[in-house]
C-alpha atoms as a PDB file:
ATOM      1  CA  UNK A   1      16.307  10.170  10.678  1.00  0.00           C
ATOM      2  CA  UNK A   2      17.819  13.639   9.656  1.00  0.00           C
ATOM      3  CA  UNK A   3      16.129  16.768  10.585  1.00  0.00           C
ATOM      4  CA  UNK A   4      14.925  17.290   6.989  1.00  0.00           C
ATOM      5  CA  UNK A   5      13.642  14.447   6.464  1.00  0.00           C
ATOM      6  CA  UNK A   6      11.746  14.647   9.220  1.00  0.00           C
ATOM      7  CA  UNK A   7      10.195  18.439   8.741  1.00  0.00           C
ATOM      8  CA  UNK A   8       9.547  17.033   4.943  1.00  0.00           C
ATOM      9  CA  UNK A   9       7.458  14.667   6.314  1.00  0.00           C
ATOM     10  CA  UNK A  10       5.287  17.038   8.736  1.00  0.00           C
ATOM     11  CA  UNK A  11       4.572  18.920   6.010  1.00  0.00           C
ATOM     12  CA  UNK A  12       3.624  16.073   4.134  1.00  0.00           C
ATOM     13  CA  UNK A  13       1.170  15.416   6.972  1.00  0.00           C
ATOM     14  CA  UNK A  14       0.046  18.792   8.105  1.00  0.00           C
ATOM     15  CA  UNK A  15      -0.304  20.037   4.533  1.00  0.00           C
ATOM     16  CA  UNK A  16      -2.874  16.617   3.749  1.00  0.00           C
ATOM     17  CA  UNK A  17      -4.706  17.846   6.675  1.00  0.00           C
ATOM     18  CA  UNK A  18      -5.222  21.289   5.728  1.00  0.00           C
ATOM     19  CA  UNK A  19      -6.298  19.778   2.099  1.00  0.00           C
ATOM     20  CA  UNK A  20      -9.338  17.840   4.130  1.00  0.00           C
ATOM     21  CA  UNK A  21     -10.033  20.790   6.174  1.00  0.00           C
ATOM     22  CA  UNK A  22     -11.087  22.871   2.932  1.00  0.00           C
ATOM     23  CA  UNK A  23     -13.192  19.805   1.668  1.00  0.00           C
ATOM     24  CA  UNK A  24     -15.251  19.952   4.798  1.00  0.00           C
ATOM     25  CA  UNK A  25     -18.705  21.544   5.520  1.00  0.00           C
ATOM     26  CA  UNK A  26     -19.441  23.629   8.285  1.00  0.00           C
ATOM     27  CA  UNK A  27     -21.719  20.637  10.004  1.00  0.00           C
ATOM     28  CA  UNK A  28     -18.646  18.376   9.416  1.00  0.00           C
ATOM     29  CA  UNK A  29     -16.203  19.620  11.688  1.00  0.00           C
ATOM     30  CA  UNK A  30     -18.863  18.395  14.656  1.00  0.00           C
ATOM     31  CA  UNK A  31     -18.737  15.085  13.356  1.00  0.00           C
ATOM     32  CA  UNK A  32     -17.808  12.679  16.026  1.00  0.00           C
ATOM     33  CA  UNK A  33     -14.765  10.347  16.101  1.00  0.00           C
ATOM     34  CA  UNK A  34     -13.347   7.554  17.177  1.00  0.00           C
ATOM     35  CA  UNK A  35     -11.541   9.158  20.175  1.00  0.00           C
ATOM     36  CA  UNK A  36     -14.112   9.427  23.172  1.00  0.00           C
ATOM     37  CA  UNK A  37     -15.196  13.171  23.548  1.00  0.00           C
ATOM     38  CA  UNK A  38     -13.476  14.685  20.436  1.00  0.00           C
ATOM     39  CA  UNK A  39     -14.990  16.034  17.713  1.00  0.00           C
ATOM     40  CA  UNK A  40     -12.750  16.598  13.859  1.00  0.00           C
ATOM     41  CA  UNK A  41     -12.357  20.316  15.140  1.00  0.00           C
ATOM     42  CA  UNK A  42     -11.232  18.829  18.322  1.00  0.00           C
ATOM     43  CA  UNK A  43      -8.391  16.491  16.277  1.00  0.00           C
ATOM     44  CA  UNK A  44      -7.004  19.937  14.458  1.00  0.00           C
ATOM     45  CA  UNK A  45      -7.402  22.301  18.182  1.00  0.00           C
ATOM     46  CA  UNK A  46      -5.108  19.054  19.550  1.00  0.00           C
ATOM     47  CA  UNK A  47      -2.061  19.132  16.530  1.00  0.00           C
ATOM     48  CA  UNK A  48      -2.599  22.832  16.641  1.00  0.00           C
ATOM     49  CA  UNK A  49      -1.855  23.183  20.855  1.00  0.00           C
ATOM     50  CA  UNK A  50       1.175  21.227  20.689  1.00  0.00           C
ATOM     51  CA  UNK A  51       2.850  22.671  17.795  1.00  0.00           C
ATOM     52  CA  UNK A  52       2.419  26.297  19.303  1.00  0.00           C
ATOM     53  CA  UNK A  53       3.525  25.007  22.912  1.00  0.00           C
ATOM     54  CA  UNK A  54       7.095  23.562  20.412  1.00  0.00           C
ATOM     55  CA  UNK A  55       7.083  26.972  18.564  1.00  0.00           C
ATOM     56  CA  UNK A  56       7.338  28.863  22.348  1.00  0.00           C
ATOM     57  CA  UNK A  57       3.808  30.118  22.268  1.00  0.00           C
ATOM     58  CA  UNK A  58       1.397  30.493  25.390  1.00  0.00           C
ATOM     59  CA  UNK A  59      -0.218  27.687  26.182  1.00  0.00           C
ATOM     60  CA  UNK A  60      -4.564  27.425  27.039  1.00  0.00           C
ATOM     61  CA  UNK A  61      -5.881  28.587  30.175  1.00  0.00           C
ATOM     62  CA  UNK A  62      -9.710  27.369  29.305  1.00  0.00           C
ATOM     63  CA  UNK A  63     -11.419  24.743  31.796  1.00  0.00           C
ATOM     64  CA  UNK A  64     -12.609  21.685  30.278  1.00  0.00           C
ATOM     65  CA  UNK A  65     -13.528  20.797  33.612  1.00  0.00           C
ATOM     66  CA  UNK A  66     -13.203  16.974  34.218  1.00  0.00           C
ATOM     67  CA  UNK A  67     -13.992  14.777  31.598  1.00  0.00           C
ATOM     68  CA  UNK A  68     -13.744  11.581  31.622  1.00  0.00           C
ATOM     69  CA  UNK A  69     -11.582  10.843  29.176  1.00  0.00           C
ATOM     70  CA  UNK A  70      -8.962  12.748  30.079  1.00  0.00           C
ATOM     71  CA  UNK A  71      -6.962   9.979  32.431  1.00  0.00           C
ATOM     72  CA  UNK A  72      -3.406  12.057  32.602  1.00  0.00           C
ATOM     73  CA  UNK A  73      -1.105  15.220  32.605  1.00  0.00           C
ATOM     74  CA  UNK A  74      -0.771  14.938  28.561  1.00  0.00           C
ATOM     75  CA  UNK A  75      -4.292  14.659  28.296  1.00  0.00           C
ATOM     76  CA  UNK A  76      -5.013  17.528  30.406  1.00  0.00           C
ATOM     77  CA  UNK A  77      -3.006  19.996  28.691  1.00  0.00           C
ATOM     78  CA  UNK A  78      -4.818  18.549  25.424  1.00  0.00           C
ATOM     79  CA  UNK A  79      -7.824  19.382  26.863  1.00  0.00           C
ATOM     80  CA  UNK A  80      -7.214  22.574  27.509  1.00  0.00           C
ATOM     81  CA  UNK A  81      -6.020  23.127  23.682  1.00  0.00           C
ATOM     82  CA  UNK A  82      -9.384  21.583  22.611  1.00  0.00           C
ATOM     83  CA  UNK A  83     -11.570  23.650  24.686  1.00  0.00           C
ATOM     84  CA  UNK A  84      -9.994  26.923  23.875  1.00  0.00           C
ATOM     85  CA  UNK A  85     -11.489  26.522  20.260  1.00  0.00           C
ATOM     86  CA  UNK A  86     -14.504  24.972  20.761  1.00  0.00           C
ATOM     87  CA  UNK A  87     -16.439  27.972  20.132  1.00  0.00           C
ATOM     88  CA  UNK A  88     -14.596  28.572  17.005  1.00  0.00           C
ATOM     89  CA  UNK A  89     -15.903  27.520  13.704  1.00  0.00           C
ATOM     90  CA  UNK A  90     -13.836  24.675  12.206  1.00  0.00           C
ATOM     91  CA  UNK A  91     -12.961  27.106   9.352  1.00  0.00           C
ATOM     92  CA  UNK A  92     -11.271  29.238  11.835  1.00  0.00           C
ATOM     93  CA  UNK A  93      -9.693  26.547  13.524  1.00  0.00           C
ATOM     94  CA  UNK A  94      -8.427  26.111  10.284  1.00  0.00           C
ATOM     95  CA  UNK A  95      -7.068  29.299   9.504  1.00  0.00           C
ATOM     96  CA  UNK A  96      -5.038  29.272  12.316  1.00  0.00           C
ATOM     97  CA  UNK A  97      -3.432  25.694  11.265  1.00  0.00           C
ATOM     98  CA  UNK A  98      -2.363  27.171   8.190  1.00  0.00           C
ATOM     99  CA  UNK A  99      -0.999  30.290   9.521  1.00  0.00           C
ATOM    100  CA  UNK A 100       0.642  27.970  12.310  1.00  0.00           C
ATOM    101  CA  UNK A 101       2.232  25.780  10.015  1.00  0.00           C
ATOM    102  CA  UNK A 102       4.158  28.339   8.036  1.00  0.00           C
ATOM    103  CA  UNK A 103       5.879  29.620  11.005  1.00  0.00           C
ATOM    104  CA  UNK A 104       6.520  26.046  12.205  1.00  0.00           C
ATOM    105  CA  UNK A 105       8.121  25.271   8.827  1.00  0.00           C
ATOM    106  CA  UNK A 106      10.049  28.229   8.676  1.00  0.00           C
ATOM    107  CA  UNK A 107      11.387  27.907  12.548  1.00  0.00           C
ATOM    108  CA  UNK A 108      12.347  23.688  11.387  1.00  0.00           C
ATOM    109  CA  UNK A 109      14.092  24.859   8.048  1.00  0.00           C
ATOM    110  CA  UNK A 110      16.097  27.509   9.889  1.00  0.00           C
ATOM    111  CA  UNK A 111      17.321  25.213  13.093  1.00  0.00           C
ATOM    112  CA  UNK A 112      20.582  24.061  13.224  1.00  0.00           C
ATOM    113  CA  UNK A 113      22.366  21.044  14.707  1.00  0.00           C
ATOM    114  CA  UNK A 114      22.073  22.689  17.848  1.00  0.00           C
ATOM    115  CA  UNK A 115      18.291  23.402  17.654  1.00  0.00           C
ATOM    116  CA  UNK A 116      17.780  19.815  17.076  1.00  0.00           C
ATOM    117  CA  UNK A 117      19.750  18.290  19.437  1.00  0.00           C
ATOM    118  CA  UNK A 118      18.399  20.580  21.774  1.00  0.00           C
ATOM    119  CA  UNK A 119      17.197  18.091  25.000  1.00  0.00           C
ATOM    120  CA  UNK A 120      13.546  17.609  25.837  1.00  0.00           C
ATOM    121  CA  UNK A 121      10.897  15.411  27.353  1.00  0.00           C
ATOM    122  CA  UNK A 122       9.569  12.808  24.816  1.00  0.00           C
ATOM    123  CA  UNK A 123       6.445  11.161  25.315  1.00  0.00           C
ATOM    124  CA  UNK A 124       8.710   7.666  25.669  1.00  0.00           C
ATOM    125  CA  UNK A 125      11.065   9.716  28.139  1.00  0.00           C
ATOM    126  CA  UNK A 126      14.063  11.874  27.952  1.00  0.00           C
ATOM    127  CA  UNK A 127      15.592  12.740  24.706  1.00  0.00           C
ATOM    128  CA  UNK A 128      15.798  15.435  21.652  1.00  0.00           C
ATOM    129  CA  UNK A 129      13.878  17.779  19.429  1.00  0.00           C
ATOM    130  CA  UNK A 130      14.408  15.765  16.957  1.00  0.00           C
ATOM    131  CA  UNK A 131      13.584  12.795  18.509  1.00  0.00           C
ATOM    132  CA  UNK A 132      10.482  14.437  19.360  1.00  0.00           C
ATOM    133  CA  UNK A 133      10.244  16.150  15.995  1.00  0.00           C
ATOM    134  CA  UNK A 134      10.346  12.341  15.061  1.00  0.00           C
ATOM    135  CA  UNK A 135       7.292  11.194  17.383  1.00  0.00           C
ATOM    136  CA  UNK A 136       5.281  14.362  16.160  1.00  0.00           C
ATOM    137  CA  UNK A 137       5.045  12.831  12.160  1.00  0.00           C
ATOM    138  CA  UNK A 138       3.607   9.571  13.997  1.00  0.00           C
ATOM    139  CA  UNK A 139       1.187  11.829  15.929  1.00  0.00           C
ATOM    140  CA  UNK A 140       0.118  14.139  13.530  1.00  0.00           C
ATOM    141  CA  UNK A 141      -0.630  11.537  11.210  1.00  0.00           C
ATOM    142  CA  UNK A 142      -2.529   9.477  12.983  1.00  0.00           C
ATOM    143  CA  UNK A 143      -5.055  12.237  13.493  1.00  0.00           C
ATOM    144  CA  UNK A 144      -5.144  13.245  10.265  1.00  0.00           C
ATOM    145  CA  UNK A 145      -6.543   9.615   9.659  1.00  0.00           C
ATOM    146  CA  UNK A 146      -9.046  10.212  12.714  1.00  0.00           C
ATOM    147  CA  UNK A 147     -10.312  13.226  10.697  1.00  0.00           C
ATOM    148  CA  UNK A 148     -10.217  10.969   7.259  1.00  0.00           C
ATOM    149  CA  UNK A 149     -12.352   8.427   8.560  1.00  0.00           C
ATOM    150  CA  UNK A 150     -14.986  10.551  10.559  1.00  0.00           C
ATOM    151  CA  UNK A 151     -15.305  12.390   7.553  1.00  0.00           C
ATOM    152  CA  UNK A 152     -15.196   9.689   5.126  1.00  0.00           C
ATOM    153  CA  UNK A 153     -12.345  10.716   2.821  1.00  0.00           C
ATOM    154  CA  UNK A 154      -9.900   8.227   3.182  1.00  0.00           C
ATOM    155  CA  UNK A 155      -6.816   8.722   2.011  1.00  0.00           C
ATOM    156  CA  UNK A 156      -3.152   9.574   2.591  1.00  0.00           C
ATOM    157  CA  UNK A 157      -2.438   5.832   3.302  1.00  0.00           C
ATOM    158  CA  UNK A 158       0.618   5.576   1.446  1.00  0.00           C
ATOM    159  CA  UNK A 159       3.715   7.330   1.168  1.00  0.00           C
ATOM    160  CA  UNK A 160       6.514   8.880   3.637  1.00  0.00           C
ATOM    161  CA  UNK A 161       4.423   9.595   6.554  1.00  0.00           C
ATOM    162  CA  UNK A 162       2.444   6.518   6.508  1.00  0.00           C
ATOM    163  CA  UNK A 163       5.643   4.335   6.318  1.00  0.00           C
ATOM    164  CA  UNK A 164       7.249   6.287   9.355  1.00  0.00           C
ATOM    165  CA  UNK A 165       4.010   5.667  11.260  1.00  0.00           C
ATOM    166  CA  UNK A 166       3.607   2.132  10.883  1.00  0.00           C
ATOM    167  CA  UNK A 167       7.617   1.379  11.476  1.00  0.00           C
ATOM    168  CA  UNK A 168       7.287   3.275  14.594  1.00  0.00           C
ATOM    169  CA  UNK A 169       4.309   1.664  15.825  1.00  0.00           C
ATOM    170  CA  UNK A 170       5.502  -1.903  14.820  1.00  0.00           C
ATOM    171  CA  UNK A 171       8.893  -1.369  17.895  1.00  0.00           C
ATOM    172  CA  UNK A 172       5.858  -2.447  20.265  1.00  0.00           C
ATOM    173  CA  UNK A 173       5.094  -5.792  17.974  1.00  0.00           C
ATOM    174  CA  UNK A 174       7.434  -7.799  20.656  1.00  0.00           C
ATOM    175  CA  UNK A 175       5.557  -6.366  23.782  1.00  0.00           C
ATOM    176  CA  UNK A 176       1.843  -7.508  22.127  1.00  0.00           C
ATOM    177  CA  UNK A 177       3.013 -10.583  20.790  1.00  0.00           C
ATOM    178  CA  UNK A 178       5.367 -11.498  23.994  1.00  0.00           C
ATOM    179  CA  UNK A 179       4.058 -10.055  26.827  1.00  0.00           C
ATOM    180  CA  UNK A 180       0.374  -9.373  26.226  1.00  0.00           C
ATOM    181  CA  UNK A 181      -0.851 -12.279  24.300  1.00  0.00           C
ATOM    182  CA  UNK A 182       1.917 -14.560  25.653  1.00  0.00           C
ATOM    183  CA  UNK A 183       3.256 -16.372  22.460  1.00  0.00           C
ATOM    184  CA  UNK A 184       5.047 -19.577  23.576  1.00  0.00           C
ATOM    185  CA  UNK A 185       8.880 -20.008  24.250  1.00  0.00           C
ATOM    186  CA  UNK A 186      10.187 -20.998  20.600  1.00  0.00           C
ATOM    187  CA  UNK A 187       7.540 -19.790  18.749  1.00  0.00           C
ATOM    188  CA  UNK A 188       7.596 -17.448  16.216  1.00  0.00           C
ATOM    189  CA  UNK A 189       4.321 -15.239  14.953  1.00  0.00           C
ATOM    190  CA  UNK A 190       4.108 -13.595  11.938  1.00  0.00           C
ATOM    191  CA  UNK A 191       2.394  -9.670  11.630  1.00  0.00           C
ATOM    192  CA  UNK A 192       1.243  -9.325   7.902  1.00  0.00           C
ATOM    193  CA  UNK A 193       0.503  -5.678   7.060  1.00  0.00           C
ATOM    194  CA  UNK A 194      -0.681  -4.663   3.087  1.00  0.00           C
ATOM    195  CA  UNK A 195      -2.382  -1.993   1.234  1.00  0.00           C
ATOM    196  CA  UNK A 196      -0.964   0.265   0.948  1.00  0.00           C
ATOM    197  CA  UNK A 197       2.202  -0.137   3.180  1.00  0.00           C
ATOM    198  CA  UNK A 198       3.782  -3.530   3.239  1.00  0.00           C
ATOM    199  CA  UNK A 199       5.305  -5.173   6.035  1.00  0.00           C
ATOM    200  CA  UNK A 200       5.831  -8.732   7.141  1.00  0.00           C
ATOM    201  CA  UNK A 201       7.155  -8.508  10.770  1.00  0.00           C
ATOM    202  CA  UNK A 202       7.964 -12.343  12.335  1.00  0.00           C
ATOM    203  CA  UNK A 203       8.072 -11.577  16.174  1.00  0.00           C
ATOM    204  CA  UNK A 204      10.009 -14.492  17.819  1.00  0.00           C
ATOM    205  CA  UNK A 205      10.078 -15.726  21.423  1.00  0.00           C
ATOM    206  CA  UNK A 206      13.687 -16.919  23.142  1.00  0.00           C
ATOM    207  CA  UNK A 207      14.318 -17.335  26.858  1.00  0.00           C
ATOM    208  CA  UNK A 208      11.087 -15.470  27.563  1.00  0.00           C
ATOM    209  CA  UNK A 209      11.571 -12.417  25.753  1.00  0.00           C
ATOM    210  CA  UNK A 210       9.844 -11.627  22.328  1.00  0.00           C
ATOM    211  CA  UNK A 211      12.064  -9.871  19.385  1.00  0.00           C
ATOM    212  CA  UNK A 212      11.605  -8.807  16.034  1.00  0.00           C
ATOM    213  CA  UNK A 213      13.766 -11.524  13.793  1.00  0.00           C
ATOM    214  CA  UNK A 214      14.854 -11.263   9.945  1.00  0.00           C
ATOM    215  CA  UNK A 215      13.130 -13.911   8.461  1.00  0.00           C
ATOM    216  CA  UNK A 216       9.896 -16.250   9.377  1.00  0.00           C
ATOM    217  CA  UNK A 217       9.848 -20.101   9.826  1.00  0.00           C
ATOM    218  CA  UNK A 218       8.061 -21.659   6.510  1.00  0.00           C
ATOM    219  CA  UNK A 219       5.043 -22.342   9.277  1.00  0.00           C
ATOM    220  CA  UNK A 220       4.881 -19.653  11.459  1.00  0.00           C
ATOM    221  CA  UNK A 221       2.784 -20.548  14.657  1.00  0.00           C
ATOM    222  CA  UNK A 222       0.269 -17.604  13.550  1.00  0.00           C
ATOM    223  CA  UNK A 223       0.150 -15.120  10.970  1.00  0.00           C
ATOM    224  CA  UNK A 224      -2.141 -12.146  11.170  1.00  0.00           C
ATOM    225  CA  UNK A 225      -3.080 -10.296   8.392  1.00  0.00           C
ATOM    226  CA  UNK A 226      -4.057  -6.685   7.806  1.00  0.00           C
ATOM    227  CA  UNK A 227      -4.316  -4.049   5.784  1.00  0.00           C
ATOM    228  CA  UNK A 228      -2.501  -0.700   6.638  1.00  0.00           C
ATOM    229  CA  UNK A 229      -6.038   0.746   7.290  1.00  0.00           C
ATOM    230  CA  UNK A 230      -6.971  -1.743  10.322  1.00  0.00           C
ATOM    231  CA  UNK A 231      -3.200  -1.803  11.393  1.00  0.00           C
ATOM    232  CA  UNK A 232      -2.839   1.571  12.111  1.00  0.00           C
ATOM    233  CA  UNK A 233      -6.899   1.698  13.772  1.00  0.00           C
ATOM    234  CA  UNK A 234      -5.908  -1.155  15.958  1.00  0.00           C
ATOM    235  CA  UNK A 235      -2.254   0.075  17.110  1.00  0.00           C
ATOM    236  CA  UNK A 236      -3.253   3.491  17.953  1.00  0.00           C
ATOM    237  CA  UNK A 237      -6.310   2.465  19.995  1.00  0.00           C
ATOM    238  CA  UNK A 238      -9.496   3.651  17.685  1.00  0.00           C
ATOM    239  CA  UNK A 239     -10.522   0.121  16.405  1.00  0.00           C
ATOM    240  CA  UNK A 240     -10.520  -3.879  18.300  1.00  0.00           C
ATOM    241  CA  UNK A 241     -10.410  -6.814  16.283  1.00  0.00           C
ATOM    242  CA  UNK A 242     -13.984  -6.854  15.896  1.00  0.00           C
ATOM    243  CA  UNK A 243     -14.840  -3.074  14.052  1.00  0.00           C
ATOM    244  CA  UNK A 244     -17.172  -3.922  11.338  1.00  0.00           C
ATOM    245  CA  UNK A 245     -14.202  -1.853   8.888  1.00  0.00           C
ATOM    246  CA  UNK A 246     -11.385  -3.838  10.336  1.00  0.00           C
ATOM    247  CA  UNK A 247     -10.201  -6.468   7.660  1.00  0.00           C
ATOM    248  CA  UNK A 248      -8.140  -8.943   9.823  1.00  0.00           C
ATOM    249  CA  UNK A 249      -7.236 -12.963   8.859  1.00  0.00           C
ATOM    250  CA  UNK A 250      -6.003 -15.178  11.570  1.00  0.00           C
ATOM    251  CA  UNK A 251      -4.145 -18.738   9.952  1.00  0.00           C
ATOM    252  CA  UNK A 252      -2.757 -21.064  12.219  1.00  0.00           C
ATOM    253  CA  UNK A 253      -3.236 -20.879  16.161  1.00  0.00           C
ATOM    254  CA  UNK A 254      -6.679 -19.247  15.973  1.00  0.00           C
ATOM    255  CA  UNK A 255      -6.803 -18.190  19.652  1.00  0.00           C
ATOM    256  CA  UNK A 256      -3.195 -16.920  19.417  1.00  0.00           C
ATOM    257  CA  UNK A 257      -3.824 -14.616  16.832  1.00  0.00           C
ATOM    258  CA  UNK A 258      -6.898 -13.148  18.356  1.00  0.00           C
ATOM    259  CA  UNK A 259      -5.394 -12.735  21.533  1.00  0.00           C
ATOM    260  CA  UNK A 260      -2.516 -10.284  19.547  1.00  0.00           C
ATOM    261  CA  UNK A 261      -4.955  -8.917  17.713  1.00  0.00           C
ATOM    262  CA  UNK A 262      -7.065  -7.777  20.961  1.00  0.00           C
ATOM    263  CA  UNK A 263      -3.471  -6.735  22.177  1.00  0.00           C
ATOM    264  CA  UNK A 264      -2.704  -4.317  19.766  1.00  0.00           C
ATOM    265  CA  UNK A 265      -3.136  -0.884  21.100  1.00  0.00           C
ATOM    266  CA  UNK A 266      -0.108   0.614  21.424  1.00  0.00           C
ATOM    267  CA  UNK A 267      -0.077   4.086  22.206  1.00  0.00           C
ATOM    268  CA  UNK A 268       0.632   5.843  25.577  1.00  0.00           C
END
């Protein structure tokens, strides 16, 4: 994906955010989500630390001490973001998104090939700015949703950053149909995502290695259905099968599909 594509989408993204944020009242922002420990203000500190530490800006020196969610290096450093505004009142927390966001836009609309290409640690491992420009739409979106649906104001499902998410998060399809839930050799099982994005992914097992293929078998050994709601709750960790929103249809091998389906979490 091209650099402007990419910065159109975190705008996209950050700019949905901020919308949410000025819906929200005071009492909200200490609403609890799915992610242990965090708050919604906690969501916005997180997208807000990283961003600055991309732009060249200090980084936290607060103590969160040791909690016990926090289980590596990237989580630490997230911590640290977090607890610097914890004290703050969302609406400040806020502010400083917005004012944050404008300089990141302007610094992305101004790099050239150079900036982008630029080397850096990706959370998957070595690579670009861009590439991690690229990882950062998946990121920021997904807490967006985290604030969506502590809040209750769902929304944002569709569209640009949506898509990207989901086609990033579906590259790990082969190692939670292959290797976690351990489809058979020859088989092939079908992922069935809908409302508002649309994906049929068939997931195919050869020689003991699971791929994404171009087309599914008329009988698939599974098929597991989902809306883009549950998909993207179950990839990125915040939902199992079972979450009384998740709307999830196994046909076929019934004990195959919910062994994918309790599989699913993909993020690092």
């Amino acid at each position: 994906m091209e650099a402007t594509q990419v910065t159109d989408l975190l705008e996209e993204t950050w700019r949905s955010t901020i919308e949410v944020g000025h819906d929200l009242q005071p009492d909200e922002w200490q609403l609890p989500s799915e992610c242990p420990g965090w708050t919604v203000k906690d969501h916005v500190s997180h997208v807000i630390g990283t961003e600055r530490v991309l732009q060249g800006l200090p980084r936290s020196d607060a103590d969160p001490g040791a909690p016990t969610h926090v289980k590596n290096t990237v989580g630490e450093f997230n911590e640290r973001e977090v607890e610097l505004r914890r004290p703050r009142a969302g609406a400040e927390v806020l502010a400083e998104l917005e004012e944050l966001v404008e300089l990141r836009l302007a610094t992305l609309r101004a790099g050239d090939d150079a900036f982008f290409a630029q080397p850096i640690v990706n959370p998957t491992g070595p690579g670009t700015m861009l590439d991690f420009l690229d990882i950062r739409v998946l990121d920021c979106f997904v807490h967006e949703q985290d604030v969506r649906r502590a809040t209750a104001r769902p929304g944002h499902l569709g569209g640009g950053p949506a898509e990207h998410t989901v086609d990033r998060l579906v590259r790990t399809l082969p190692i939670v149909v292959g290797k976690r839930a351990a489809a058979p050799e020859g088989s092939t099982s079908v992922i069935a995502i809908d409302d508002p994005v649309t994906r049929v992914i068939p997931v195919r097992v050869d020689g003991g290695r699971a791929k994404v293929v171009d087309t599914a078998p008329e009988a698939p050994i599974v098929t597991v259905r989902m809306d883009t709601q549950t998909f993207l709750a179950l990839a990125t960790g915040r939902w199992g099968p079972d979450a009384p929103s998740a709307r999830l249809v196994v046909e076929g091998d019934t004990a195959l599909g919910e062994a994918i389906a309790s599989s699913f979490n993909m993020m690092i």
